[in-house]
PDB file of N, CA and C in Angstrom:
ATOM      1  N   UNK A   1     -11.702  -5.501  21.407  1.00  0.00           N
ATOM      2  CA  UNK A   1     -11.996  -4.080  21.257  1.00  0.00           C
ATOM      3  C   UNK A   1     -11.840  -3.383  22.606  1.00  0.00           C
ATOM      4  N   UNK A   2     -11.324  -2.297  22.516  1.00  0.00           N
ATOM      5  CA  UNK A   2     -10.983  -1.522  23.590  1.00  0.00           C
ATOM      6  C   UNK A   2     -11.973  -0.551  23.811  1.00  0.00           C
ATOM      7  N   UNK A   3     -13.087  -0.201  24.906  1.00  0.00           N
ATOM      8  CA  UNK A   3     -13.472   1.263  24.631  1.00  0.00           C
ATOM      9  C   UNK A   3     -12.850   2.370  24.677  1.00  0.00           C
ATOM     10  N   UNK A   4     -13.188   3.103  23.710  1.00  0.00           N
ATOM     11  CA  UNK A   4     -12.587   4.470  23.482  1.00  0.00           C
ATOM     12  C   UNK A   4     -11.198   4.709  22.894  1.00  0.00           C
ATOM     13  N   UNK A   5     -10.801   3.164  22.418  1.00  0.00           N
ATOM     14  CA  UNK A   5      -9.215   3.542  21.577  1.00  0.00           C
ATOM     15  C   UNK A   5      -9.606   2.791  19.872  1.00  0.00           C
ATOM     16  N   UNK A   6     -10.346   1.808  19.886  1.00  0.00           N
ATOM     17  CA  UNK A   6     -10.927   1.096  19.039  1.00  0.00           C
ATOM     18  C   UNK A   6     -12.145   1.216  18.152  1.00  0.00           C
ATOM     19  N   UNK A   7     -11.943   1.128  16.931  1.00  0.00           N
ATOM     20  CA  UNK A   7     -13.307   1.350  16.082  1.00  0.00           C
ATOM     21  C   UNK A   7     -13.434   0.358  15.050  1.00  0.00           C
ATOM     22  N   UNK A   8     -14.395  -0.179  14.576  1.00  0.00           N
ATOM     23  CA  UNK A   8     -14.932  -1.023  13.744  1.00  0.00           C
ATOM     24  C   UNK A   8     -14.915   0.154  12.424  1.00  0.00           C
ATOM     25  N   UNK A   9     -14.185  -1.038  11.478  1.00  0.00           N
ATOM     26  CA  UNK A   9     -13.956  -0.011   9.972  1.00  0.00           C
ATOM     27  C   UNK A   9     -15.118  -0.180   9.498  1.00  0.00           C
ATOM     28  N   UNK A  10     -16.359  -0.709   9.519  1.00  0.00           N
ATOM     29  CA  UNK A  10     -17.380  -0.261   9.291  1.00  0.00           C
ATOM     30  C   UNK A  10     -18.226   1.233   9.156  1.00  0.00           C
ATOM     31  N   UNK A  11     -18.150   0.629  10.777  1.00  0.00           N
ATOM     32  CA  UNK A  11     -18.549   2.351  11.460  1.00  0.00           C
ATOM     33  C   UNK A  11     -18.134   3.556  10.766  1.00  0.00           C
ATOM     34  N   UNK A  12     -16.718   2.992  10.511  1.00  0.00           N
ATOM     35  CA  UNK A  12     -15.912   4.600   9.989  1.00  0.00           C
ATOM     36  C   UNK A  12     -15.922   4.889   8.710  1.00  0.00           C
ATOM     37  N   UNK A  13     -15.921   4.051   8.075  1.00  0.00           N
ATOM     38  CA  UNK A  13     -16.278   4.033   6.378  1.00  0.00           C
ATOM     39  C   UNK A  13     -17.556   4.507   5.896  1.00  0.00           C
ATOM     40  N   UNK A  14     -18.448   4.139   6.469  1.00  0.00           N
ATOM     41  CA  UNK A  14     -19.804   4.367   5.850  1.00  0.00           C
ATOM     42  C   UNK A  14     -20.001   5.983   6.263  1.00  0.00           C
ATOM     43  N   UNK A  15     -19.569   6.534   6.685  1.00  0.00           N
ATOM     44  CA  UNK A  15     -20.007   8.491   6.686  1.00  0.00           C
ATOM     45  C   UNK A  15     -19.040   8.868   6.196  1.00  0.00           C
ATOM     46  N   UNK A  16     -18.269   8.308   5.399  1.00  0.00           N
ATOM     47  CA  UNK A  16     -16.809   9.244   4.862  1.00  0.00           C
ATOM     48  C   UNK A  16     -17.620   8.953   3.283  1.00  0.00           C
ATOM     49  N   UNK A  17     -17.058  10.590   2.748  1.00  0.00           N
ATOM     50  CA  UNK A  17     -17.133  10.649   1.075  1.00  0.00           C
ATOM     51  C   UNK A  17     -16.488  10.156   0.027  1.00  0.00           C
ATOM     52  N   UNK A  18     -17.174   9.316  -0.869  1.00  0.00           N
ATOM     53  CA  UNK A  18     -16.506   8.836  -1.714  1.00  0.00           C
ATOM     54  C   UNK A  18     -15.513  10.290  -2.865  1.00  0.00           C
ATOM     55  N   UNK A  19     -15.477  11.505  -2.329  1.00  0.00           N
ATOM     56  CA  UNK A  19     -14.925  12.293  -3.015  1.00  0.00           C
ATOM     57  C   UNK A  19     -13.566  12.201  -2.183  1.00  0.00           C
ATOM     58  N   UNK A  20     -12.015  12.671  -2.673  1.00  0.00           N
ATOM     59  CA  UNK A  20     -11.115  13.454  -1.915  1.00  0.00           C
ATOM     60  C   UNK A  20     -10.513  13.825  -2.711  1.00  0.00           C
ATOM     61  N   UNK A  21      -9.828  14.768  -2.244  1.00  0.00           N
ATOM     62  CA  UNK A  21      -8.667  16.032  -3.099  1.00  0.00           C
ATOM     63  C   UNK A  21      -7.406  15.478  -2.931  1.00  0.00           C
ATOM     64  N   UNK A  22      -6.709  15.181  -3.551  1.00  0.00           N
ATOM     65  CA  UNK A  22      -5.024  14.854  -3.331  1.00  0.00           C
ATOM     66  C   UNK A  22      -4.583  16.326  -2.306  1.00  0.00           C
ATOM     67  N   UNK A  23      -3.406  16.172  -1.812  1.00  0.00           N
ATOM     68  CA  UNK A  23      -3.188  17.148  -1.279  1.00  0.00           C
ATOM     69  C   UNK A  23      -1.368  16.567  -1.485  1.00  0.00           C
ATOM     70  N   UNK A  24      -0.964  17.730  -1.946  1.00  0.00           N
ATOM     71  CA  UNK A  24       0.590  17.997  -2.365  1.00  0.00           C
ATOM     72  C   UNK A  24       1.606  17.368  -1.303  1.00  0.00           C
ATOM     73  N   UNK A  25       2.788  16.668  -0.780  1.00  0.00           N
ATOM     74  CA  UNK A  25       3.273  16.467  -0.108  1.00  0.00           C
ATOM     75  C   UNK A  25       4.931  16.471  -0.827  1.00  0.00           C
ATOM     76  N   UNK A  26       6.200  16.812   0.290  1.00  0.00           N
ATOM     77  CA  UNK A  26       7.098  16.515  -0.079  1.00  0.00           C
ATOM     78  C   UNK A  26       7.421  15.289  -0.513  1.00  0.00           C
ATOM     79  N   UNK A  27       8.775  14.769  -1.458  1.00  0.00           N
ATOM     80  CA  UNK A  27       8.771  13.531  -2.008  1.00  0.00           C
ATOM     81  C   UNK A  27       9.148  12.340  -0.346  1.00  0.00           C
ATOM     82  N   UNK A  28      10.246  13.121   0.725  1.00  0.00           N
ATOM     83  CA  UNK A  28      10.643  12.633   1.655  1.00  0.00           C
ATOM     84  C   UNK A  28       9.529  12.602   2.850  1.00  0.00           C
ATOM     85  N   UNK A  29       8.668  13.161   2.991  1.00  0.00           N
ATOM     86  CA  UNK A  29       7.062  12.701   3.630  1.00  0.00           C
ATOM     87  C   UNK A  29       6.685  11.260   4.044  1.00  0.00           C
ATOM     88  N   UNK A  30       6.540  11.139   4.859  1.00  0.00           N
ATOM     89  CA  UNK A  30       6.490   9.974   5.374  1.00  0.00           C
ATOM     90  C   UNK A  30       5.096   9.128   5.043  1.00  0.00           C
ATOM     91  N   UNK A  31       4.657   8.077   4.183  1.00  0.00           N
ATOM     92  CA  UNK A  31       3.535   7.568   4.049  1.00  0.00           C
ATOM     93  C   UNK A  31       3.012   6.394   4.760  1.00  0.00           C
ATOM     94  N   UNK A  32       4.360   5.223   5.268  1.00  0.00           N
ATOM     95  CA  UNK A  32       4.065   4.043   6.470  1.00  0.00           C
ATOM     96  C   UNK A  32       5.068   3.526   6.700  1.00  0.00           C
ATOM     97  N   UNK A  33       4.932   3.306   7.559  1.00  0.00           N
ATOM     98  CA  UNK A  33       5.755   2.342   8.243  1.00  0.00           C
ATOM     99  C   UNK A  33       5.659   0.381   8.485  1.00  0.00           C
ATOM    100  N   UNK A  34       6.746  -0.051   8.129  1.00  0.00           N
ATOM    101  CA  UNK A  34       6.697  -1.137   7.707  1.00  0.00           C
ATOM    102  C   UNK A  34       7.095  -2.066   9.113  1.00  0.00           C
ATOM    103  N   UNK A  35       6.939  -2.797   9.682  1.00  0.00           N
ATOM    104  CA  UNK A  35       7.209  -3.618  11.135  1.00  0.00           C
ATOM    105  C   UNK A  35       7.485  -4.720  10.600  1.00  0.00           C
ATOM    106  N   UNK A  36       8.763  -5.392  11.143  1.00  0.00           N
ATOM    107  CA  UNK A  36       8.828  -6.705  10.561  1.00  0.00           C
ATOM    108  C   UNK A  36      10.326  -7.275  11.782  1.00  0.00           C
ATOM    109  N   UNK A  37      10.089  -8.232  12.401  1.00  0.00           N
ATOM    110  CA  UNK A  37      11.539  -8.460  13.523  1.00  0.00           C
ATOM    111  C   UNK A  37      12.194  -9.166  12.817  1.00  0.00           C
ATOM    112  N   UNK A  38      12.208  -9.788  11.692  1.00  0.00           N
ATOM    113  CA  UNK A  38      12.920 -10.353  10.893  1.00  0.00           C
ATOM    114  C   UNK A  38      13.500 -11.529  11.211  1.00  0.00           C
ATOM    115  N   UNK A  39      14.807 -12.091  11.357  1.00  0.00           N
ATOM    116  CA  UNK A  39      15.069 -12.984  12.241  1.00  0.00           C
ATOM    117  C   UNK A  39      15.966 -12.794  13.803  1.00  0.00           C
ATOM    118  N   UNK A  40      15.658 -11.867  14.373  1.00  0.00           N
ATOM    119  CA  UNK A  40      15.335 -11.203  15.581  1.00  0.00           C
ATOM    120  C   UNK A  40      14.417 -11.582  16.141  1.00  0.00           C
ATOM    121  N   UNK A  41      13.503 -11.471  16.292  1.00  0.00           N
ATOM    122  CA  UNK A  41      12.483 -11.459  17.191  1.00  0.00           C
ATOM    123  C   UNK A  41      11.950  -9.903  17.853  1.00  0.00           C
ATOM    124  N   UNK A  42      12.498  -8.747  17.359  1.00  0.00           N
ATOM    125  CA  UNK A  42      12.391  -7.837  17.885  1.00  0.00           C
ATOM    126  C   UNK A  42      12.010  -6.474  17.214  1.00  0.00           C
ATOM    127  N   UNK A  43      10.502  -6.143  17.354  1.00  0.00           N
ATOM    128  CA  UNK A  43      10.062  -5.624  15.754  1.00  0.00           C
ATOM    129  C   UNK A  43      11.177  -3.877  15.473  1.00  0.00           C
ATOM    130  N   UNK A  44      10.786  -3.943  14.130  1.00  0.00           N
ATOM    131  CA  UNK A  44      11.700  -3.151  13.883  1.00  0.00           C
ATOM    132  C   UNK A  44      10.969  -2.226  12.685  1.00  0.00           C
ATOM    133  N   UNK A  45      11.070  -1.176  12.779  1.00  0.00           N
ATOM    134  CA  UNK A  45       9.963  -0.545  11.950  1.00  0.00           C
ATOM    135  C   UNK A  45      11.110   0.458  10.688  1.00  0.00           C
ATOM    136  N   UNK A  46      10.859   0.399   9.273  1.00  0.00           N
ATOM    137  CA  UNK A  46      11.255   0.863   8.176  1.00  0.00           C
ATOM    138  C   UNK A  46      10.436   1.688   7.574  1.00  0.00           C
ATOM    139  N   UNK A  47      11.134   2.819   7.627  1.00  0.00           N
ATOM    140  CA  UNK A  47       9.620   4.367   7.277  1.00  0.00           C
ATOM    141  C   UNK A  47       9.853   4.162   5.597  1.00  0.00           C
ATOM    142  N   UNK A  48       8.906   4.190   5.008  1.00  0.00           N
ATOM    143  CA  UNK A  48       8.990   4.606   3.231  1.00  0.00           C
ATOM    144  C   UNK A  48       8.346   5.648   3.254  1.00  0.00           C
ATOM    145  N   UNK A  49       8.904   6.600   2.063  1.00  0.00           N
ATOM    146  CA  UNK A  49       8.443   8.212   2.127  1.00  0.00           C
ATOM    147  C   UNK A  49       7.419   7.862   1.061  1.00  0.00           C
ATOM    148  N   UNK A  50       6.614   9.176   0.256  1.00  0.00           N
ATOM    149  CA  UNK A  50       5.546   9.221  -0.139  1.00  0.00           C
ATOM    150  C   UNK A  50       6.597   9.200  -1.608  1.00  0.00           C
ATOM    151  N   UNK A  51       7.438  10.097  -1.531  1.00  0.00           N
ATOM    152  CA  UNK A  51       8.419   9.912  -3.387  1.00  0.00           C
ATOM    153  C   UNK A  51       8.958   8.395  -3.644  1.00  0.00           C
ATOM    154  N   UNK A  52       9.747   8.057  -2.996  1.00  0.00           N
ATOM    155  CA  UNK A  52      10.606   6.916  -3.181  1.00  0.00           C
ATOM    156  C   UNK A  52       9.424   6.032  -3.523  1.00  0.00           C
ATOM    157  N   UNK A  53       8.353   5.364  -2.859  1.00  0.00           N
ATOM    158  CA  UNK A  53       7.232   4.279  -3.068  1.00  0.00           C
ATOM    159  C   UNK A  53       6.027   5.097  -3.848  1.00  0.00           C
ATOM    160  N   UNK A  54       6.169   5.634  -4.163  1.00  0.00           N
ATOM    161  CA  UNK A  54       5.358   6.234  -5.281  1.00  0.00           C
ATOM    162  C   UNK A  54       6.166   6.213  -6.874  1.00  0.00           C
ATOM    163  N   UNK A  55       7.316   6.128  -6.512  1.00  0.00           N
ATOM    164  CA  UNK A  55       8.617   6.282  -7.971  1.00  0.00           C
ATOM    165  C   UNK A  55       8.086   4.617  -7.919  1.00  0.00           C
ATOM    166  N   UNK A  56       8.435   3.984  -7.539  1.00  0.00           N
ATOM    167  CA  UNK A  56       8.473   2.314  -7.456  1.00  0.00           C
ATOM    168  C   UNK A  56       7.565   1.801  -8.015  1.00  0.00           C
ATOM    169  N   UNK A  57       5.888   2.107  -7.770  1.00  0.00           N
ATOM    170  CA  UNK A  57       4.841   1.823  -7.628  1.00  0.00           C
ATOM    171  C   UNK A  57       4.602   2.301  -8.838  1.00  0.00           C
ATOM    172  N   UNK A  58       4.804   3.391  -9.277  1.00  0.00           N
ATOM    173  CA  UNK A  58       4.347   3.977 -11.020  1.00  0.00           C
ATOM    174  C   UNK A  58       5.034   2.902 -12.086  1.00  0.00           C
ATOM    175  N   UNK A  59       6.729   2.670 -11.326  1.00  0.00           N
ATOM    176  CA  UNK A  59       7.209   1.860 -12.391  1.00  0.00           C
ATOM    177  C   UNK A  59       6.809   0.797 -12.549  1.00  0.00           C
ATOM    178  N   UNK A  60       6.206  -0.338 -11.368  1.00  0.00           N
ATOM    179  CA  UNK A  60       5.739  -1.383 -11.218  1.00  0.00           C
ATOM    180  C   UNK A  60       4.560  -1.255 -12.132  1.00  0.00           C
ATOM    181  N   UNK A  61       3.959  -0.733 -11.580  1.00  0.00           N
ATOM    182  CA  UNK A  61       2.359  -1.015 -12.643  1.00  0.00           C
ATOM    183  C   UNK A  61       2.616  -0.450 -13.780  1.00  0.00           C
ATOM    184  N   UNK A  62       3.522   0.611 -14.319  1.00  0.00           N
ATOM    185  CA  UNK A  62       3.475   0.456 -16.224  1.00  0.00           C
ATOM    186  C   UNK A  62       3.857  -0.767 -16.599  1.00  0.00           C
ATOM    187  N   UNK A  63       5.285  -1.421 -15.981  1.00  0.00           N
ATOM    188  CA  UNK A  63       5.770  -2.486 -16.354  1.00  0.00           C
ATOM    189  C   UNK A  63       4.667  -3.799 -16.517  1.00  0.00           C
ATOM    190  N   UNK A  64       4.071  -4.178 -15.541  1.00  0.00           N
ATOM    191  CA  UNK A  64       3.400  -5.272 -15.238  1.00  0.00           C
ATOM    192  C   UNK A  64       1.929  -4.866 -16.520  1.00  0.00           C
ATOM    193  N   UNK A  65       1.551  -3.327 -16.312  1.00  0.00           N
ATOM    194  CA  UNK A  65      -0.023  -3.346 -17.541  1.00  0.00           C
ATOM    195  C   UNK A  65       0.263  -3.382 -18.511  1.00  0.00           C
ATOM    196  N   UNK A  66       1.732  -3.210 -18.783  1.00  0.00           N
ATOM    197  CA  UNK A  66       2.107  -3.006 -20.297  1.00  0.00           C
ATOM    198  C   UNK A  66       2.688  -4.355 -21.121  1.00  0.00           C
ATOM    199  N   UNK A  67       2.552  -5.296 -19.990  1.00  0.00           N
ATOM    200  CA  UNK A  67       3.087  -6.710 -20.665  1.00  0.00           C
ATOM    201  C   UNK A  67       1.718  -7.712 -19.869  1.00  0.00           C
ATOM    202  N   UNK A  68       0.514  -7.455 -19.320  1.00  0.00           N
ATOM    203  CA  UNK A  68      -0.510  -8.196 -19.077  1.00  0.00           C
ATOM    204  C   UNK A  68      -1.779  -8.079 -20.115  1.00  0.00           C
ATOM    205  N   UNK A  69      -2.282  -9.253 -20.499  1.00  0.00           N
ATOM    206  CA  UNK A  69      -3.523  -9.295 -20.925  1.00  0.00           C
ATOM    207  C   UNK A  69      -4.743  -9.128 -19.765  1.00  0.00           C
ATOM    208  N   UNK A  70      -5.799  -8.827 -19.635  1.00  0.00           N
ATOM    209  CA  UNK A  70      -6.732  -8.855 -19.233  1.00  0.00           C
ATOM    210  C   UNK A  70      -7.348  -9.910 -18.388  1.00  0.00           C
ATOM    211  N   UNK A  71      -6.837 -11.463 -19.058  1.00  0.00           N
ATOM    212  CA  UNK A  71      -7.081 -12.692 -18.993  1.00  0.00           C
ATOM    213  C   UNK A  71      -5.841 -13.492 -17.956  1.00  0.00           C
ATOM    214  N   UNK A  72      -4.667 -12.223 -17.765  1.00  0.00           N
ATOM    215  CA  UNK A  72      -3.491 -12.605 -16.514  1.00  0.00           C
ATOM    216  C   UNK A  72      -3.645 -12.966 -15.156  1.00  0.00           C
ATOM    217  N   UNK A  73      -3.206 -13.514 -14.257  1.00  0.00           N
ATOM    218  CA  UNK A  73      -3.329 -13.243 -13.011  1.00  0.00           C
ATOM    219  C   UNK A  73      -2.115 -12.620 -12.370  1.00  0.00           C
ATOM    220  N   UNK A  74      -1.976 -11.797 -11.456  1.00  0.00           N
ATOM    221  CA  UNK A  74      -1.139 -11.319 -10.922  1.00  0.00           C
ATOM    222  C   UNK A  74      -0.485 -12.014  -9.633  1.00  0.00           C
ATOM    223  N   UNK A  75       0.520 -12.227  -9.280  1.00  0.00           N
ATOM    224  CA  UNK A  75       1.007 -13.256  -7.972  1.00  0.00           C
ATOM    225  C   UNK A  75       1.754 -12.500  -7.578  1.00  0.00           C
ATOM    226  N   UNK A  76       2.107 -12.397  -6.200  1.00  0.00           N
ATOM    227  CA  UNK A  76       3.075 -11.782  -5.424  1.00  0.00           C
ATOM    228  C   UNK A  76       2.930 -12.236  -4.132  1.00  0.00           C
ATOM    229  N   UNK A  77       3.897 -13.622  -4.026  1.00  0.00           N
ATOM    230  CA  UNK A  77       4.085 -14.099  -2.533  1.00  0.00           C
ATOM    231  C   UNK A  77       5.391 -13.631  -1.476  1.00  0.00           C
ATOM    232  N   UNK A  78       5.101 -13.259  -0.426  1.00  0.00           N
ATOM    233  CA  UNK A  78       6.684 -12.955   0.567  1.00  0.00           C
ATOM    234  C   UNK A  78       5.918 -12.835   1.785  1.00  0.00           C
ATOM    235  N   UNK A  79       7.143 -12.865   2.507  1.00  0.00           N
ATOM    236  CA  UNK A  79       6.969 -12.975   4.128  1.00  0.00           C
ATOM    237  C   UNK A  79       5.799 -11.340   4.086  1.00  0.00           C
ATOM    238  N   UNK A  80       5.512 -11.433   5.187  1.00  0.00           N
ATOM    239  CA  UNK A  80       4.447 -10.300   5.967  1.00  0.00           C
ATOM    240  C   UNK A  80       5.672  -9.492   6.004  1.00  0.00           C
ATOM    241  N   UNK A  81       6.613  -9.228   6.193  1.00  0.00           N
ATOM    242  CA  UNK A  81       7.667  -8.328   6.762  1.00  0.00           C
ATOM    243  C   UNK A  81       8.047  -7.503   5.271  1.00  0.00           C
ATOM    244  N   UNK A  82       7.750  -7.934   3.965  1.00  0.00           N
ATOM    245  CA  UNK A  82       8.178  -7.088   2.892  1.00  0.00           C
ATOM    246  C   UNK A  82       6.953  -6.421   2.244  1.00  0.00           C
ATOM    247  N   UNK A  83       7.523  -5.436   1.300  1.00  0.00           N
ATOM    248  CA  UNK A  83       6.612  -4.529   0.953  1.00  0.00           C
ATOM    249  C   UNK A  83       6.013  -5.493  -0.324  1.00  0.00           C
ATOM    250  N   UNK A  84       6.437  -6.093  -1.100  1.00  0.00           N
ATOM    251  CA  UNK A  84       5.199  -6.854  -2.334  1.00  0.00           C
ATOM    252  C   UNK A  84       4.422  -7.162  -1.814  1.00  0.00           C
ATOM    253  N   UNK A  85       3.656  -7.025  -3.195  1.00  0.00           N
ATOM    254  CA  UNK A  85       2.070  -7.603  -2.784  1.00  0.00           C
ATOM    255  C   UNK A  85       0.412  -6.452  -2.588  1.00  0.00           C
ATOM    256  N   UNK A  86       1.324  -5.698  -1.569  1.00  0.00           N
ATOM    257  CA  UNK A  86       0.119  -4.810  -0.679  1.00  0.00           C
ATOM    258  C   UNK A  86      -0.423  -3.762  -1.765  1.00  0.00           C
ATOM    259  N   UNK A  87       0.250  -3.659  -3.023  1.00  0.00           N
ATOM    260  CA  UNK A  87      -0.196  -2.692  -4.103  1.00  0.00           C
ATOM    261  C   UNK A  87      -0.306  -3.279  -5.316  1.00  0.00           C
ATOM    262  N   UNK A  88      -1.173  -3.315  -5.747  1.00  0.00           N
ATOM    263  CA  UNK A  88      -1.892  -4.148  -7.103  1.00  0.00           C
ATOM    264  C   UNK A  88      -2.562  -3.499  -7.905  1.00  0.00           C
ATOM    265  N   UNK A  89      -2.309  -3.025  -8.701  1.00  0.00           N
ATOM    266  CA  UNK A  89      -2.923  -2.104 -10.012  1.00  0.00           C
ATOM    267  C   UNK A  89      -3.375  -3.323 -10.808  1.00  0.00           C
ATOM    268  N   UNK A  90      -4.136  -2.844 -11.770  1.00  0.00           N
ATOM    269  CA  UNK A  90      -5.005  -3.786 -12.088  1.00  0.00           C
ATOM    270  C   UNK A  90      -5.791  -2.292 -13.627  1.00  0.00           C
ATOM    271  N   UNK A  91      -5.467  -2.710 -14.685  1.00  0.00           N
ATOM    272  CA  UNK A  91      -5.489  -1.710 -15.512  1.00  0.00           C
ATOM    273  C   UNK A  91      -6.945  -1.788 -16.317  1.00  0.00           C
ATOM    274  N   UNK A  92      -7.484  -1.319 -16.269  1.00  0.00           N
ATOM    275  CA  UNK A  92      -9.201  -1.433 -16.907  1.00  0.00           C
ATOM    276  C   UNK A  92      -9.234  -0.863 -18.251  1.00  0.00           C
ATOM    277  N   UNK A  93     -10.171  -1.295 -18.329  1.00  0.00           N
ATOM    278  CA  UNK A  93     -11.030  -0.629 -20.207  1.00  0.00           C
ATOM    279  C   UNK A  93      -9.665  -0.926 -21.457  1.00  0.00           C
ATOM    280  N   UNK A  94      -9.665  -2.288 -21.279  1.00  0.00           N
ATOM    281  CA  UNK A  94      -8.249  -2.692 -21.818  1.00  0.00           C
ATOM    282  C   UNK A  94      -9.050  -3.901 -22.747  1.00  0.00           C
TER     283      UNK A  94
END
């Protein structure tokens, strides 16, 4: 921990509201950035916008809730450097 650049997600979580408002963004909006040196050695960062991985992510989870039972498990193994995995819908009152 660094002072004054570093915070414990503790700390920061517990005074924030469990309420928030969506707030509108273009589809080309930038939502993260992905780091991965691949077989380089030399990291390399891949921006995904807020449309493109949001188009992906809607299709993924109809596909996957609409052919899972309740009683499924979901798997998604890959290197740290790709995007599966990090988003998991998980469909309730089913």
């Amino acid at each position: 921990m660094v002072e004054g650049r570093d915070v414990w997600w503790h700390d920061v979580v517990a005074g924030q509201s469990a309420e928030h408002e969506a707030v509108e963004v273009d589809a080309e909006h930038m939502l993260f950035i992905l780091y991965t040196s691949g077989t380089t050695a030399k990291p390399k960062g891949i921006v995904h916008t807020t449309g493109g991985y949001a188009r992906w992510y809607g299709l993924h989870a109809l596909q996957t809730s609409s052919t899972s039972s309740p009683t499924d498990v979901y798997w998604c193994t890959a290197d740290i450097g790709w995007v599966t995995g990090h988003s998991l819908h998980r469909p309730t009152g089913r």
